[in-house]
Protein backbone atom coordinates (compact mmCIF):
# COMPACT_ATOMS: atom_id res chain seq x y z
CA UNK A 1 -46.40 8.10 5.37
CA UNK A 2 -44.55 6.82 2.31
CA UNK A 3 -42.53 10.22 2.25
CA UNK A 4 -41.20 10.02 5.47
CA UNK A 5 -39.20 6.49 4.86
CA UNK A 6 -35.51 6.79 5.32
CA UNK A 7 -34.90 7.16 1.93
CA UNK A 8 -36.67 10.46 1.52
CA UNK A 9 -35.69 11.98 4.54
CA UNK A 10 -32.16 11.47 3.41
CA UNK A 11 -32.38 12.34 -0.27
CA UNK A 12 -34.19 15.61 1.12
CA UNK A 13 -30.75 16.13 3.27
CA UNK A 14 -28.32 15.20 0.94
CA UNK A 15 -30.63 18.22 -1.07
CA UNK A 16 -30.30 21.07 1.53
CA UNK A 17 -26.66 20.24 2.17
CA UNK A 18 -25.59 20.92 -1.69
CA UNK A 19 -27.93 23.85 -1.57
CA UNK A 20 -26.29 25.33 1.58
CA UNK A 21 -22.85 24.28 0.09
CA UNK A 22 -23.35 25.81 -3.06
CA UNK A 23 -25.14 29.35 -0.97
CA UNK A 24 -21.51 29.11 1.11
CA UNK A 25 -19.22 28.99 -1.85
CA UNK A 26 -21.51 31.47 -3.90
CA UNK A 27 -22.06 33.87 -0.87
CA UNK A 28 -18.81 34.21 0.90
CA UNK A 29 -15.57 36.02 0.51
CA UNK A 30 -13.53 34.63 2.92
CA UNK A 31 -11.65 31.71 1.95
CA UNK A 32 -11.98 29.57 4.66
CA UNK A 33 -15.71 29.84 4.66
CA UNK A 34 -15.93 29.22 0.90
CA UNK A 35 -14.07 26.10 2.21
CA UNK A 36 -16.13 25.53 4.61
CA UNK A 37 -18.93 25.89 1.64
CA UNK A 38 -17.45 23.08 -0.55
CA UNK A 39 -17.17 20.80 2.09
CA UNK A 40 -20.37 20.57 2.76
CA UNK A 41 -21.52 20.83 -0.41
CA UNK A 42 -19.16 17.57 -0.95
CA UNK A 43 -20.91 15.82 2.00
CA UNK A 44 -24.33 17.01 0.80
CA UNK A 45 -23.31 14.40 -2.70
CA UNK A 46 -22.13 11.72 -0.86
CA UNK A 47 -25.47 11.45 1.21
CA UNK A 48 -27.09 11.80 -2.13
CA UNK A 49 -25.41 9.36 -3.80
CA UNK A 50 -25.41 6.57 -0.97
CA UNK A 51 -29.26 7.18 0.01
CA UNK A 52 -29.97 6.88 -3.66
CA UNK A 53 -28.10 3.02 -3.81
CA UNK A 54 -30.51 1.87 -0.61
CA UNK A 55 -32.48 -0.54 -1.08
CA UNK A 56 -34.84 -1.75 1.73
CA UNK A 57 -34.80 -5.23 2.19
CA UNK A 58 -31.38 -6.22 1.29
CA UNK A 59 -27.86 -6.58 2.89
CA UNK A 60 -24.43 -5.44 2.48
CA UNK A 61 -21.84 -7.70 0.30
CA UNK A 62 -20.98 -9.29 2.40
CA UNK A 63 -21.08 -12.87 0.96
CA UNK A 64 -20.95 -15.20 4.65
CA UNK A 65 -24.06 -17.88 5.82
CA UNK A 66 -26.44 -15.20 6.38
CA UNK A 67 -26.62 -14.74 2.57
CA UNK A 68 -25.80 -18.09 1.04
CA UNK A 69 -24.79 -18.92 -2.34
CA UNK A 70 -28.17 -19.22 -3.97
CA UNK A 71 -29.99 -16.13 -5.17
CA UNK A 72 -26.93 -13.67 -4.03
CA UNK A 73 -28.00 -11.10 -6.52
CA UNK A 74 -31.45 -10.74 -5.00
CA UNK A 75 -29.92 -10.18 -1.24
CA UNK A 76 -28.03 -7.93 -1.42
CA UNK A 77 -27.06 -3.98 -2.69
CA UNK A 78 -25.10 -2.99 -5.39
CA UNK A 79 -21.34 -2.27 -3.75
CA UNK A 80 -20.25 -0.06 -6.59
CA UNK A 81 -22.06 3.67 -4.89
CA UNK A 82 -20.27 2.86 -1.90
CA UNK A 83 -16.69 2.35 -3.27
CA UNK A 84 -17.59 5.57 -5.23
CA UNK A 85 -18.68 7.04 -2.29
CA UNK A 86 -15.49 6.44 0.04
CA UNK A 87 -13.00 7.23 -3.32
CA UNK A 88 -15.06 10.78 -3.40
CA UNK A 89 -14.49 11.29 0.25
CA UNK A 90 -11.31 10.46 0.24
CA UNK A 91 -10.43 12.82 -3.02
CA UNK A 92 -12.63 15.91 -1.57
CA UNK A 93 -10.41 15.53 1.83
CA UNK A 94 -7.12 15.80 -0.44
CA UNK A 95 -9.08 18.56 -2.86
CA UNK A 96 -9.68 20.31 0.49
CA UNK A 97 -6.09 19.81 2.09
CA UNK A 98 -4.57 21.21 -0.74
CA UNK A 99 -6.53 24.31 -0.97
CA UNK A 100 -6.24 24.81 2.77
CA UNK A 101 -2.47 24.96 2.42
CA UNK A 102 -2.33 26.73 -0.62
CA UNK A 103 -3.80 29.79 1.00
C-alpha cells in the first residue's frame, strides 16, 4: 500500500505527462499540436517538481499561531519548489504565447 500514497501516484503522473508531451512534440507536424505537446509536457514538470517537495506531515509557510515560533523548520515545507514552480508556469505561458503568435 506504500505505492499508492499521494506522492507516488503523482510522481507516476507528472511521468506520463512528460512522456505524452515529449510523444506530442516528437510525433506531430502540425504546429499547434506540437504546442499542444509542450504544454503538457511543461505541466507534466511542474507536477514533478511540486510532488517531489511534499512532505507528509508538514504545512505550508505560512508562519501564523498554528505553527508558532519554536521548531518552525520542522513544520513546515521548503517554499523554494513552489516559487520555482509558479515562475516556470508563468515563463512556459509566455514561451507558449509567443510561439502561438509567431505562427
Amino acid at each position: 500500500m506504500k505505492y499508492f500514497s499521494l506522492e507516488y501516484i503523482s510522481i507516476i503522473t507528472g511521468f506520463l505527462l512528460v512522456v505524452i508531451g515529449i510523444w506530442g512534440i516528437l510525433t506531430q507536424k502540425n504546429i499547434i499540436k506540437m504546442i499542444i505537446g509542450f504544454t503538457i509536457f511543461d505541466t507534466g514538470l511542474h507536477v514533478i517538481m511540486v510532488s517531489i517537495a511534499y512532505v507528509r506531515g508538514k504545512t505550508a509557510p505560512i508562519l501564523d499561531d498554528a505553527v508558532g515560533i519554536k521548531d518552525v523548520a520542522d513544520k513546515i515545507v521548503d517554499p523554494v519548489p513552489q516559487a520555482l514552480v509558479l515562475t516556470a508556469i508563468v515563463i512556459g505561458l509566455g514561451v507558449t504565447a509567443n510561439v502561438s503568435l509567431c505562427n
